[in-house]
C-alpha atoms as a PDB file:
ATOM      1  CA  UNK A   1     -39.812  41.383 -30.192  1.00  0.00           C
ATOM      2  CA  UNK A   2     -40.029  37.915 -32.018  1.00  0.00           C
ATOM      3  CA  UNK A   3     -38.373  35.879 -31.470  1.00  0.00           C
ATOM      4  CA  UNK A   4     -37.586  34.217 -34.997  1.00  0.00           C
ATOM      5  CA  UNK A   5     -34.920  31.070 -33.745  1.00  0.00           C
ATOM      6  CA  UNK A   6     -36.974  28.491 -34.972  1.00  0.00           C
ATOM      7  CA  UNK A   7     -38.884  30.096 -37.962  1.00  0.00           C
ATOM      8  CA  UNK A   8     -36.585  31.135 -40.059  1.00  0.00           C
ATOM      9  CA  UNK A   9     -35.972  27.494 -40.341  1.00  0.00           C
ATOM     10  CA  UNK A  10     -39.039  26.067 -40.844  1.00  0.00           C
ATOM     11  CA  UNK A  11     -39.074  24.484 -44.219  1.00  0.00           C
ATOM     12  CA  UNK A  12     -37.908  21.160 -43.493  1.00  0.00           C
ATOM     13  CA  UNK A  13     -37.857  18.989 -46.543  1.00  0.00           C
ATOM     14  CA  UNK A  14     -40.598  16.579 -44.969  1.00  0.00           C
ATOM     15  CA  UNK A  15     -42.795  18.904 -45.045  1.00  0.00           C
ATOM     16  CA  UNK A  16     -42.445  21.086 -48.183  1.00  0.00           C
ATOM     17  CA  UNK A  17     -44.301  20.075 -51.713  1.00  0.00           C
ATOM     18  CA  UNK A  18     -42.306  17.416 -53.804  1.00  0.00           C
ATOM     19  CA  UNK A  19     -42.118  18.070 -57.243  1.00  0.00           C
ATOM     20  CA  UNK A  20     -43.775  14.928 -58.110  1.00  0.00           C
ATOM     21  CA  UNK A  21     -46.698  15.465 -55.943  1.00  0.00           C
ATOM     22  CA  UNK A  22     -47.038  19.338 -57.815  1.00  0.00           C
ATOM     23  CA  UNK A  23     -46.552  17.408 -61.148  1.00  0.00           C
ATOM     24  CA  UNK A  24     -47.993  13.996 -61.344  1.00  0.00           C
ATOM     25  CA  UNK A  25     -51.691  13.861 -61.932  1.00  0.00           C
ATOM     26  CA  UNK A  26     -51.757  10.266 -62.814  1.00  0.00           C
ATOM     27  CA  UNK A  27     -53.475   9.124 -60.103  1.00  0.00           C
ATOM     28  CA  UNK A  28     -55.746  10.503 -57.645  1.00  0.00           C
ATOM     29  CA  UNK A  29     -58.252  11.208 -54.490  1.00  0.00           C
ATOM     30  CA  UNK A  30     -60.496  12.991 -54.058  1.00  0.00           C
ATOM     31  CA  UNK A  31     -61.343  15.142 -50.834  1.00  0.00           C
ATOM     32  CA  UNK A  32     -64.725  16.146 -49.026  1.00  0.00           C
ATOM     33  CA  UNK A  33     -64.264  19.132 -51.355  1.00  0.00           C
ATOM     34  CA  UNK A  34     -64.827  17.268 -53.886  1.00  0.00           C
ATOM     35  CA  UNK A  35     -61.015  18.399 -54.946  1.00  0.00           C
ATOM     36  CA  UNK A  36     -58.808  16.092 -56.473  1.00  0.00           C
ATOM     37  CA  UNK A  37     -55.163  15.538 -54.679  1.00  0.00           C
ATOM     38  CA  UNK A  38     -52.281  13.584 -56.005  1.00  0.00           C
ATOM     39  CA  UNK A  39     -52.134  10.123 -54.391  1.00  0.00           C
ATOM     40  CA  UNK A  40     -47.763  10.716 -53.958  1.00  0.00           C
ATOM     41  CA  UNK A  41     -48.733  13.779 -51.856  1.00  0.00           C
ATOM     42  CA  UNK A  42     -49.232  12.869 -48.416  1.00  0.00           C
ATOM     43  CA  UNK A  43     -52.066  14.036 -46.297  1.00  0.00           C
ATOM     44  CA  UNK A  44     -48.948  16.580 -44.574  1.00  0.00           C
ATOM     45  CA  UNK A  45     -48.406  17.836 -48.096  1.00  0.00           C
ATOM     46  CA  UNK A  46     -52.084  17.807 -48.933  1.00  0.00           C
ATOM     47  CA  UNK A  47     -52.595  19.924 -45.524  1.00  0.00           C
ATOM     48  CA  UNK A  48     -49.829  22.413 -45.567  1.00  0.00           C
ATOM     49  CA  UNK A  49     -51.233  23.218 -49.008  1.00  0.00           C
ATOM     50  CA  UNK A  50     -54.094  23.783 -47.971  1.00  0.00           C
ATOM     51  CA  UNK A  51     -54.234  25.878 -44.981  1.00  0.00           C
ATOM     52  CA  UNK A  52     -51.633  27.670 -46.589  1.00  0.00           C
ATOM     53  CA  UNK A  53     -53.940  28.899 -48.872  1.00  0.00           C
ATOM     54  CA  UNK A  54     -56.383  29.395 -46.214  1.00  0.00           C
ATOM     55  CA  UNK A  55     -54.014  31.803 -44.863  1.00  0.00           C
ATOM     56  CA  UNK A  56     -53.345  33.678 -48.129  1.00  0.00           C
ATOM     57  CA  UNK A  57     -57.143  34.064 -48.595  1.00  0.00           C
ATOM     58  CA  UNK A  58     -57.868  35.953 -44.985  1.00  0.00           C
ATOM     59  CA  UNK A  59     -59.912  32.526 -44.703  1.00  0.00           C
ATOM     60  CA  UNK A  60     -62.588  32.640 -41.196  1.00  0.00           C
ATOM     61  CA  UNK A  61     -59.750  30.523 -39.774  1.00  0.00           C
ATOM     62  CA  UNK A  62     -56.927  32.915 -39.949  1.00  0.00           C
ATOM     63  CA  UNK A  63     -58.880  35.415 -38.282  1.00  0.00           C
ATOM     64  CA  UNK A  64     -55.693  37.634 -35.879  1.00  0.00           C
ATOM     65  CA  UNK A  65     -56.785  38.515 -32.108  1.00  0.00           C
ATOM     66  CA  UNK A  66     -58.421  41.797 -32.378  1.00  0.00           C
ATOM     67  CA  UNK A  67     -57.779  45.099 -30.329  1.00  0.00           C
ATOM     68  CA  UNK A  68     -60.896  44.340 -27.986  1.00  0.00           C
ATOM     69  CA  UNK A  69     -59.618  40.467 -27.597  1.00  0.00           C
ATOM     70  CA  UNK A  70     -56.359  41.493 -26.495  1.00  0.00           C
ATOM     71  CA  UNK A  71     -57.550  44.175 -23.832  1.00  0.00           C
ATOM     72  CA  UNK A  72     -59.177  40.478 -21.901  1.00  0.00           C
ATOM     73  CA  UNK A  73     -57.324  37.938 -23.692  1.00  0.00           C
ATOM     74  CA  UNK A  74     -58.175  35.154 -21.092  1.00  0.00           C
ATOM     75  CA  UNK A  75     -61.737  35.901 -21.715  1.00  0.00           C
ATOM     76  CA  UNK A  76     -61.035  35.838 -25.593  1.00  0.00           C
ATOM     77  CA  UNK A  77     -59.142  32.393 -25.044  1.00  0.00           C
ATOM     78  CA  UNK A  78     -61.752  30.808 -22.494  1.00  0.00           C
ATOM     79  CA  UNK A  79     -65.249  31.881 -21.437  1.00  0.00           C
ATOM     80  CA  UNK A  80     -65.504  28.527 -19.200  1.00  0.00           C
ATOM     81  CA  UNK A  81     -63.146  29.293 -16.582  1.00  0.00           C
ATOM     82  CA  UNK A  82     -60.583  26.434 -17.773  1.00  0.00           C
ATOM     83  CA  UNK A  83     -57.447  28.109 -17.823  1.00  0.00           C
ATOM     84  CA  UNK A  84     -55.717  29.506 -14.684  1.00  0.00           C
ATOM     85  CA  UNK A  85     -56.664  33.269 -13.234  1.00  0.00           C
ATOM     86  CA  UNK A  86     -53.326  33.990 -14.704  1.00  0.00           C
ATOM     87  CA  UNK A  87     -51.066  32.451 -17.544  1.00  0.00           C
ATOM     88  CA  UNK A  88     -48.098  35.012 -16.770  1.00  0.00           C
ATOM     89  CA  UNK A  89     -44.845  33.448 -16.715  1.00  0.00           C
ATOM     90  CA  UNK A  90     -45.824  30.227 -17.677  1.00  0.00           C
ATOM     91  CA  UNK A  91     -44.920  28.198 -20.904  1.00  0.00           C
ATOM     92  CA  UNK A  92     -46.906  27.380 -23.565  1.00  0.00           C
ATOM     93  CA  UNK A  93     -47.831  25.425 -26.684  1.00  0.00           C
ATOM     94  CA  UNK A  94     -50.529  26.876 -28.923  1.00  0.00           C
ATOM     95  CA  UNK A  95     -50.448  23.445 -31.016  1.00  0.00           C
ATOM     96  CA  UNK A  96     -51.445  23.494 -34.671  1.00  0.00           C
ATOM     97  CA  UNK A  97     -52.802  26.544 -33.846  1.00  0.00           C
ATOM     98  CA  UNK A  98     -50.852  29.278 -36.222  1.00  0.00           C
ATOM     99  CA  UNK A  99     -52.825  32.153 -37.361  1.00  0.00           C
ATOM    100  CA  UNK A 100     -51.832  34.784 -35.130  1.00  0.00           C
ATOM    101  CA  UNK A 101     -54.727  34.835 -33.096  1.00  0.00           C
ATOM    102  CA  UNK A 102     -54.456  31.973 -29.912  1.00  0.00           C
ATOM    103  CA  UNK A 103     -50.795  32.889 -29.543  1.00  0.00           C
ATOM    104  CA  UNK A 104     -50.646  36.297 -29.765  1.00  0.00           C
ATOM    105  CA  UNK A 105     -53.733  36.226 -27.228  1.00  0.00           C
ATOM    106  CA  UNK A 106     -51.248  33.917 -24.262  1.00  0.00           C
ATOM    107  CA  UNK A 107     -48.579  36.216 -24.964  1.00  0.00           C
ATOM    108  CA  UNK A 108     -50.424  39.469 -24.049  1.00  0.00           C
ATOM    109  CA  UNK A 109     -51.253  38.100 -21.060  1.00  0.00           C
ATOM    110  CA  UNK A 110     -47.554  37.541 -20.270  1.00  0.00           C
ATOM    111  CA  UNK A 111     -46.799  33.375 -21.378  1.00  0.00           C
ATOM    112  CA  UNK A 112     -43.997  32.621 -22.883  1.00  0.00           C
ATOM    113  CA  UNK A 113     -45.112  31.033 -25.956  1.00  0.00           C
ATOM    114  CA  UNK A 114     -44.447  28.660 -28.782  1.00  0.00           C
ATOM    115  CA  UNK A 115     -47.040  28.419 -31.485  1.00  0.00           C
ATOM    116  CA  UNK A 116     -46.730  25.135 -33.586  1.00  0.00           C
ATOM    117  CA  UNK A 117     -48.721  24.676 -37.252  1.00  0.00           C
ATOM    118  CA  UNK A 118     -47.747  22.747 -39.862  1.00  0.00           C
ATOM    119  CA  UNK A 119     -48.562  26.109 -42.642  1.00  0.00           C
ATOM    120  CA  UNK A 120     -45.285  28.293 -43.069  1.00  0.00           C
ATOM    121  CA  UNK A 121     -48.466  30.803 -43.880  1.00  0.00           C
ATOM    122  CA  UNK A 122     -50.524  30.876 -40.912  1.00  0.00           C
ATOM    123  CA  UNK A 123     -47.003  30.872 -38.657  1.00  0.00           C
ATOM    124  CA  UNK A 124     -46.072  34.248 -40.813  1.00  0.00           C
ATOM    125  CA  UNK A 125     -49.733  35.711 -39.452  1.00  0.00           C
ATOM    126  CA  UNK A 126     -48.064  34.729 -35.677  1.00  0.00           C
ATOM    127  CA  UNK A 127     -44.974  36.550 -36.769  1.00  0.00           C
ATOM    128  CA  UNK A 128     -46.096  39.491 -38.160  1.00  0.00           C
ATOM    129  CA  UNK A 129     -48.750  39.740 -35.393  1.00  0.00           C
ATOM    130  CA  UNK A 130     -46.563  39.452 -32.516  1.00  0.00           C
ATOM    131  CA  UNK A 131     -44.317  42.338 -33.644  1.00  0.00           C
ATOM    132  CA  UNK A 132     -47.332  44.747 -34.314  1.00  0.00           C
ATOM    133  CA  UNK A 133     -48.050  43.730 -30.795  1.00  0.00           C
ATOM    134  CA  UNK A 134     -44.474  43.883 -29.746  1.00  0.00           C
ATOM    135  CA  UNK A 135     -45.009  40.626 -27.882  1.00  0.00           C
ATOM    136  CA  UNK A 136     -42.590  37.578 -28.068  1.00  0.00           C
ATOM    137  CA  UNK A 137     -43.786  34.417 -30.030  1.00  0.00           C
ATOM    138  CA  UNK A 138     -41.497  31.723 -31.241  1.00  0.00           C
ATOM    139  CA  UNK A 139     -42.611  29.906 -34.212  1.00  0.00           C
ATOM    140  CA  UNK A 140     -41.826  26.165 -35.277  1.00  0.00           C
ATOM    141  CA  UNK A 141     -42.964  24.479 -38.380  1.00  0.00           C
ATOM    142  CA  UNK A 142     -44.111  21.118 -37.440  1.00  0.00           C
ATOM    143  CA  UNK A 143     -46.374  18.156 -37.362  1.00  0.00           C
ATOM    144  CA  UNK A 144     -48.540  17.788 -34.333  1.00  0.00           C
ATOM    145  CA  UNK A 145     -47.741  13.880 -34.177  1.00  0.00           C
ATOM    146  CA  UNK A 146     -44.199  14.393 -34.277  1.00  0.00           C
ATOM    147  CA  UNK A 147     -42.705  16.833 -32.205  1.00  0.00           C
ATOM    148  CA  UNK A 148     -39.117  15.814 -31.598  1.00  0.00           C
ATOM    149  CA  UNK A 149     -37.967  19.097 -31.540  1.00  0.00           C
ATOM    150  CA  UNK A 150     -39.010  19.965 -28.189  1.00  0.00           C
ATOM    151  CA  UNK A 151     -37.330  17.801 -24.880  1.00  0.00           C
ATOM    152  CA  UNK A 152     -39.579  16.112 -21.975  1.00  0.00           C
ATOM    153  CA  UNK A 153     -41.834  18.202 -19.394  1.00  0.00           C
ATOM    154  CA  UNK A 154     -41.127  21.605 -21.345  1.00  0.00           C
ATOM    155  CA  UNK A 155     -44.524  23.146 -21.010  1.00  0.00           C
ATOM    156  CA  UNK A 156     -47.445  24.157 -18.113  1.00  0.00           C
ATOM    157  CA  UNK A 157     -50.031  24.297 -20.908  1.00  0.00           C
ATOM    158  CA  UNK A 158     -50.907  22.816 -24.202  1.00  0.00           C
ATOM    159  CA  UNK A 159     -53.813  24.557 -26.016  1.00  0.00           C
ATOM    160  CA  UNK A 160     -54.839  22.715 -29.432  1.00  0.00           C
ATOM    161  CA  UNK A 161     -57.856  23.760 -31.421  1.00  0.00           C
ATOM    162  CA  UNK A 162     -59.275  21.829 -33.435  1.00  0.00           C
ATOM    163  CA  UNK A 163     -57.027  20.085 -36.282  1.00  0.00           C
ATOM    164  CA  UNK A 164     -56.502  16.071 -34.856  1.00  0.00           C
ATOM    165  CA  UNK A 165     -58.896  15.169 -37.785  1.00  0.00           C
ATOM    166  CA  UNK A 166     -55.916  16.011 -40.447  1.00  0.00           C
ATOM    167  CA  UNK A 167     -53.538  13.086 -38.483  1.00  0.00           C
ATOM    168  CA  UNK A 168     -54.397   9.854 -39.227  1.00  0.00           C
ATOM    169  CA  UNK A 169     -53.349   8.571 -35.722  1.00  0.00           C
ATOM    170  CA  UNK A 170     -54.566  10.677 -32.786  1.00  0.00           C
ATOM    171  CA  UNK A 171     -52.466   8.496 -30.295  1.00  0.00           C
ATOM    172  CA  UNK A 172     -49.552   9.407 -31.794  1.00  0.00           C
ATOM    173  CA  UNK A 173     -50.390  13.136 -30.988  1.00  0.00           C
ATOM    174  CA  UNK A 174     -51.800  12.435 -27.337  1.00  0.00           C
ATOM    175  CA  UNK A 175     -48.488  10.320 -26.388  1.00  0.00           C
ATOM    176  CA  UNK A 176     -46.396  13.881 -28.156  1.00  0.00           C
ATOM    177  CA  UNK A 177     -48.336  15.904 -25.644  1.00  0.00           C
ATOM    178  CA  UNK A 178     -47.682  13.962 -22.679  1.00  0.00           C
ATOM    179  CA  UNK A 179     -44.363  13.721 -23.014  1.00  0.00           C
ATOM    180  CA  UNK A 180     -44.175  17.782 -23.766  1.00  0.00           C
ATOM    181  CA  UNK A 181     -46.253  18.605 -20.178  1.00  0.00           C
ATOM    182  CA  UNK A 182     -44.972  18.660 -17.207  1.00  0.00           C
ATOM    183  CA  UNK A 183     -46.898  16.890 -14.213  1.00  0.00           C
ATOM    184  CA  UNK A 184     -49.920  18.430 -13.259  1.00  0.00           C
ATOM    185  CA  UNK A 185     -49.867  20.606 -16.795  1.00  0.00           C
ATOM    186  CA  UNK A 186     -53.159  21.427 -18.363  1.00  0.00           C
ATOM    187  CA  UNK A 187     -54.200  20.117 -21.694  1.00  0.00           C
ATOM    188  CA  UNK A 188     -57.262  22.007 -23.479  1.00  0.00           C
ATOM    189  CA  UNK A 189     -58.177  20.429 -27.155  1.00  0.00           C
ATOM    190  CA  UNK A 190     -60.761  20.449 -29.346  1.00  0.00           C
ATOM    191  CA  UNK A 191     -62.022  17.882 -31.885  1.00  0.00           C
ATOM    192  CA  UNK A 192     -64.355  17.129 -35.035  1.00  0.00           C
ATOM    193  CA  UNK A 193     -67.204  15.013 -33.721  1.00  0.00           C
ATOM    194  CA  UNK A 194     -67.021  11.363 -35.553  1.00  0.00           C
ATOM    195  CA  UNK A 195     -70.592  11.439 -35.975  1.00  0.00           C
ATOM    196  CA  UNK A 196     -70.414  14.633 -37.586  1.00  0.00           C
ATOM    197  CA  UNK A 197     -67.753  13.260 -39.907  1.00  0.00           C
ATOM    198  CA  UNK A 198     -69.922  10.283 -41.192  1.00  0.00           C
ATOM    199  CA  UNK A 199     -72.722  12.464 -42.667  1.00  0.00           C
ATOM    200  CA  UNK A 200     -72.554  12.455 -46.453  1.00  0.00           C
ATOM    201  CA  UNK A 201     -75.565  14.175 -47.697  1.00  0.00           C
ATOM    202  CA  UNK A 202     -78.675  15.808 -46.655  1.00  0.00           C
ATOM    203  CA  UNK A 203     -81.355  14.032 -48.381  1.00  0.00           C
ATOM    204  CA  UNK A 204     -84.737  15.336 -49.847  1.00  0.00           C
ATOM    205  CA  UNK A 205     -86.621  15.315 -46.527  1.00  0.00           C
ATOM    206  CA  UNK A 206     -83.653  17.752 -45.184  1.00  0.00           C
ATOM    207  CA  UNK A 207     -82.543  14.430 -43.101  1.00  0.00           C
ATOM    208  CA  UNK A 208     -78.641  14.270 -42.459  1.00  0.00           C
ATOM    209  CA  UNK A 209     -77.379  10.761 -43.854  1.00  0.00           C
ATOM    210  CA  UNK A 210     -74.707   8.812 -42.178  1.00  0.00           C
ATOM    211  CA  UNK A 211     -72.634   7.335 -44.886  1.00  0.00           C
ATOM    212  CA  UNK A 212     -69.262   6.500 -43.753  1.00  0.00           C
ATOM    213  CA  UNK A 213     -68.244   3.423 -41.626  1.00  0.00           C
ATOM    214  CA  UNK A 214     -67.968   4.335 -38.072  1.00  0.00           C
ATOM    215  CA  UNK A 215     -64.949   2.550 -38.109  1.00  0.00           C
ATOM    216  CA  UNK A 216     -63.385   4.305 -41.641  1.00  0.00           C
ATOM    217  CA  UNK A 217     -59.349   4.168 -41.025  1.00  0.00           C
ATOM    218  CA  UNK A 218     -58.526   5.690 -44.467  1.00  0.00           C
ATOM    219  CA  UNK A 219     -58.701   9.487 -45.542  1.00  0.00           C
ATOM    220  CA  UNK A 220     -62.381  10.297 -45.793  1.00  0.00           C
ATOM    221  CA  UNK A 221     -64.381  10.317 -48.991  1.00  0.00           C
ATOM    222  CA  UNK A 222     -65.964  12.882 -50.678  1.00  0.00           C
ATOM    223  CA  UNK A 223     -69.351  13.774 -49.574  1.00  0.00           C
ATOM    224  CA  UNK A 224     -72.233  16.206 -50.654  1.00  0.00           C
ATOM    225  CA  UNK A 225     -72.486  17.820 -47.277  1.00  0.00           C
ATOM    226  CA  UNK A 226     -69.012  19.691 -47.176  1.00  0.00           C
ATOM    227  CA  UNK A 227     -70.136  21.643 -43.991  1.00  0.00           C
ATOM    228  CA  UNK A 228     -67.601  21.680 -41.318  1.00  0.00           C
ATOM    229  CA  UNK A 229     -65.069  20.269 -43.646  1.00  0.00           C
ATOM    230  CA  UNK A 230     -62.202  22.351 -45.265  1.00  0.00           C
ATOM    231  CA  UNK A 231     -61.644  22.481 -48.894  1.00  0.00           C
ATOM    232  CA  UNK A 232     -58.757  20.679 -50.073  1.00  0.00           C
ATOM    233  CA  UNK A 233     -57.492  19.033 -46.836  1.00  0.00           C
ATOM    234  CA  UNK A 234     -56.961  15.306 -45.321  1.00  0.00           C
ATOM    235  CA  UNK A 235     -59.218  13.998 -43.128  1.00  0.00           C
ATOM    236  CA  UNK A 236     -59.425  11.573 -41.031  1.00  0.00           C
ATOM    237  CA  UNK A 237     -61.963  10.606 -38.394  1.00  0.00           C
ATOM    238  CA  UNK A 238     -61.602   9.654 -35.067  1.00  0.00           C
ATOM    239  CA  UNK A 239     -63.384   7.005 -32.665  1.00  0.00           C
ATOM    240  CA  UNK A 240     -64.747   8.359 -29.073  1.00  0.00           C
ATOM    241  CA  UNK A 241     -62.690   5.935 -27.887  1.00  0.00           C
ATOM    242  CA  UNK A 242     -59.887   7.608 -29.288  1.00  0.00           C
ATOM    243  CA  UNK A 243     -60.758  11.074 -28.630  1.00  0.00           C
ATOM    244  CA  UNK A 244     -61.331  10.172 -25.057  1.00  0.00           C
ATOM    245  CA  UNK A 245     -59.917   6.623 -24.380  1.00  0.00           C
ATOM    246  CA  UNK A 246     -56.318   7.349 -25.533  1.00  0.00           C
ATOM    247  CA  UNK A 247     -56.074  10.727 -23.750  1.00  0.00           C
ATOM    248  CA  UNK A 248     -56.701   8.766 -20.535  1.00  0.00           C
ATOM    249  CA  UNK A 249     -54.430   5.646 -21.676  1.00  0.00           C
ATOM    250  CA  UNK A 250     -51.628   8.506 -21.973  1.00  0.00           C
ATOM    251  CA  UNK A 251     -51.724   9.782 -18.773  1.00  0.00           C
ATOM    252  CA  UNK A 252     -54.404  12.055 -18.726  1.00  0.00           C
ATOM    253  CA  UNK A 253     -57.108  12.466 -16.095  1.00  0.00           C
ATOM    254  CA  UNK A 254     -60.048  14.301 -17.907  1.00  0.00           C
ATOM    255  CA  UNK A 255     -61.668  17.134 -16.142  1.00  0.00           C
ATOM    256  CA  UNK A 256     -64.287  18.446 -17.846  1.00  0.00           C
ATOM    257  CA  UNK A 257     -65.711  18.150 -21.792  1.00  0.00           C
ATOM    258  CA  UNK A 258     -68.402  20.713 -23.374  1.00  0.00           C
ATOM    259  CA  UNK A 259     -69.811  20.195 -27.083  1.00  0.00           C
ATOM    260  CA  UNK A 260     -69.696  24.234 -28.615  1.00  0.00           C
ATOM    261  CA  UNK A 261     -72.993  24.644 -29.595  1.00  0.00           C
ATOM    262  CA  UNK A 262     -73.300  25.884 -33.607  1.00  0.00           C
ATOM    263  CA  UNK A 263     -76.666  24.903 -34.054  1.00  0.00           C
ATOM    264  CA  UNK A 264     -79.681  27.365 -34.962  1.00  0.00           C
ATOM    265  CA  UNK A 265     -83.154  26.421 -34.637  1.00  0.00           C
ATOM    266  CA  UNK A 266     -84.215  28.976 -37.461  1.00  0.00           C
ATOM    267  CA  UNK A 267     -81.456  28.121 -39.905  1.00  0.00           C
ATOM    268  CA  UNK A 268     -82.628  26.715 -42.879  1.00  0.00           C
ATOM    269  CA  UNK A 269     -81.425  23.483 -44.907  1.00  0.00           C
ATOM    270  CA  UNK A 270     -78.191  23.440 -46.562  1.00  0.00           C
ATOM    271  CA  UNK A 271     -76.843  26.589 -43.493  1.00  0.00           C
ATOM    272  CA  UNK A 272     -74.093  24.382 -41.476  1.00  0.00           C
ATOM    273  CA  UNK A 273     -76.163  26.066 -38.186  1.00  0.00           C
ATOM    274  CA  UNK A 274     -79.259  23.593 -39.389  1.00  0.00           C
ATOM    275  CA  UNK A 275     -77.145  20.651 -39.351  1.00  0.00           C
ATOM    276  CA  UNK A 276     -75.325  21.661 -36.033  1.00  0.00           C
ATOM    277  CA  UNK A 277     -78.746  21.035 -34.547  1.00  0.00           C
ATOM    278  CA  UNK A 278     -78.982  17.592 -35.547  1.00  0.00           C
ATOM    279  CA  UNK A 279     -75.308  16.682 -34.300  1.00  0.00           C
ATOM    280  CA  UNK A 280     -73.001  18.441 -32.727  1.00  0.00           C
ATOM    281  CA  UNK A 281     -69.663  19.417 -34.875  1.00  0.00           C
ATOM    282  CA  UNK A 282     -67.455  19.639 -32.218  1.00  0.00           C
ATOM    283  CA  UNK A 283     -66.109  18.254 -28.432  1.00  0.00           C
ATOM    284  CA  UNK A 284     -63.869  20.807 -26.437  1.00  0.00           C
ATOM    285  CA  UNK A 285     -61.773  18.217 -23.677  1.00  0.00           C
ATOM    286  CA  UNK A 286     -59.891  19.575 -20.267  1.00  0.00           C
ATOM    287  CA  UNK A 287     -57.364  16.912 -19.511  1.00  0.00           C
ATOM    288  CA  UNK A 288     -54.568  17.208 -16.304  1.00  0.00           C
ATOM    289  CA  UNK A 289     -51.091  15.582 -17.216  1.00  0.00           C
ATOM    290  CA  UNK A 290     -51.093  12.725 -14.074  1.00  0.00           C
ATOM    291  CA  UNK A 291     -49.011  13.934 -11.402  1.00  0.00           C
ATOM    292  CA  UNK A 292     -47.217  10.351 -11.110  1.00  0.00           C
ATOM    293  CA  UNK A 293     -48.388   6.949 -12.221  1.00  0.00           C
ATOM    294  CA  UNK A 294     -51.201   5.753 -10.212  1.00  0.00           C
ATOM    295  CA  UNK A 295     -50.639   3.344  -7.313  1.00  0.00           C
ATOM    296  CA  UNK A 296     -54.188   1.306  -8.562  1.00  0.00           C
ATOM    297  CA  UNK A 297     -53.575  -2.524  -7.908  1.00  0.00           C
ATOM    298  CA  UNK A 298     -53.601  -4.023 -11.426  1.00  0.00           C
ATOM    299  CA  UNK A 299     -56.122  -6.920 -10.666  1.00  0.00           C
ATOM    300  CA  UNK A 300     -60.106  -5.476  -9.860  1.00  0.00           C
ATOM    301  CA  UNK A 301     -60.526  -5.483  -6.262  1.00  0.00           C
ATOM    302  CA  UNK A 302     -63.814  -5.116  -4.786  1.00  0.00           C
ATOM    303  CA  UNK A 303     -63.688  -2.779  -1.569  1.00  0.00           C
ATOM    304  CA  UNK A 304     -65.064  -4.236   1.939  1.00  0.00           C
ATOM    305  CA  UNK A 305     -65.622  -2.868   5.143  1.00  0.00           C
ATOM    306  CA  UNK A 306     -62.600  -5.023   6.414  1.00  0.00           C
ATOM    307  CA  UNK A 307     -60.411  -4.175   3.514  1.00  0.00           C
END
């Protein structure tokens, strides 16, 4: 049974499509599609939009768990032994992560789950999923940097695939999942690669250029090279100290990080598996909610035999 509490009241005006930013083509930027979005629509808008449409097109990235996936769902959800030898009873968050696929995947193996994405469309996949599954799912509409609907220390697990790049601020979304674990809870996310994100073009000696400022704040420009970048959406790229100095800043101890391999030696120019060999796309992090704040002196101290 779904469970439908939250869902059924999903559109919150924040996030739905102003009729000025559906009208008003005055002005304009463009995307690493190449796709022109209204400058009064903000990168929320721009997103829901888009993976909306993802959703309605089957898109690779709306993909549901299949019957195979859901006879070993752990196995499905992690081949690297991150997650616990059972997730049965225990909350969690699949965060922006609708689609009907990561959630419905926890819940057959007995979680209680909440499934967070920003897309009314993907979170309808979750729905519709869960009751062909006759599982329980509950589905909220909501940004992954804000996530005031939920109180402190609600959750053993938060499970986040990759999506930070569409927030301009990934601190914002670090400090929301802090707050959301409870002490000792297990954080698994996965994130866009900046130096992935820089490359603009492939130039005529099949070399991958680097054409964006390491340090770029604003949405990212269009580019040539569109692989491992979504049509239509707002990106933003993220700083390794970000990605991994913030996590820890929030009260993370990391455990373990792996770069998913989607490079092919035998691809040929212009396949994304080519470029994936000359940087990888992606980081997967494991990062433990601190049990308590650490007891470390504040000032450097260098240890001695006396000490």
């Amino acid at each position: 049974m779904v469970t439908r509490q939250y869902f059924e009241q999903i559109l919150k005006p924040e996030f739905s499509l102003s009729k000025t930013a559906e009208t008003d083509h005055s002005t304009s930027f463009r995307t690493g599609s190449n796709q022109e979005i209204d400058k009064n629509m903000s990168h929320l808008n721009a997103n829901e939009r888009t993976w909306d449409r993802l959703a309605r097109e089957n898109s690779q990235f709306a993909n549901v768990a299949s019957d195979e996936e859901c006879a070993h769902p752990l196995l499905a959800l992690d081949r690297r032994g991150w997650l616990p030898g059972s997730v049965k009873g225990m909350d969690v968050l699949c965060l922006a992560s609708g689609g009907g696929w990561q959630s419905i995947l926890y819940a057959v193996a007995g979680a209680n789950v909440t499934v967070v994405d920003l897309s009314p469309e993907m979170l309808k996949r979750d729905v519709q999923q869960a009751e062909i599954r006759n599982v329980s799912v509950k589905a909220v509409q909501a940004s992954m940097d804000d996530l005031s609907e939920f109180g402190d220390s609600c959750f053993d697990i938060v499970h986040h695939p990759v999506s930070s790049c569409y927030i301009p601020r990934l601190k914002t979304v670090y400090k929301e999942v802090a707050r959301l674990l409870r002490p000792g809870g297990l954080y698994i996310s996965q994130h866009k690669q900046p130096t992935s994100l820089q490359i603009v073009e492939r130039d005529q000696r099949n070399r991958y250029v680097l054409g964006v400022s390491y340090y770029h704040n604003d949405p990212l420009p269009a580019v040539q090279d569109t692989a491992y970048r979504e049509e239509g959406a707002v990106e933003y790229l993220h700083r390794w100290e970000e990605l991994v100095g913030e996590l820890c800043r929030t009260g993370f101890v990391i455990e373990d990080l792996s770069e998913p391999r989607r490079g092919d030696p035998k691809a040929k120019p212009g396949d994304f598996r080519h470029r994936g060999m000359f940087t990888a796309p992606y980081v997967r992090i494991k990062a433990r909610r601190r049990q308590a704040e650490s007891n470390i002196a504040s000032q450097p101290t260098i240890w001695t035999p006396e000490s």
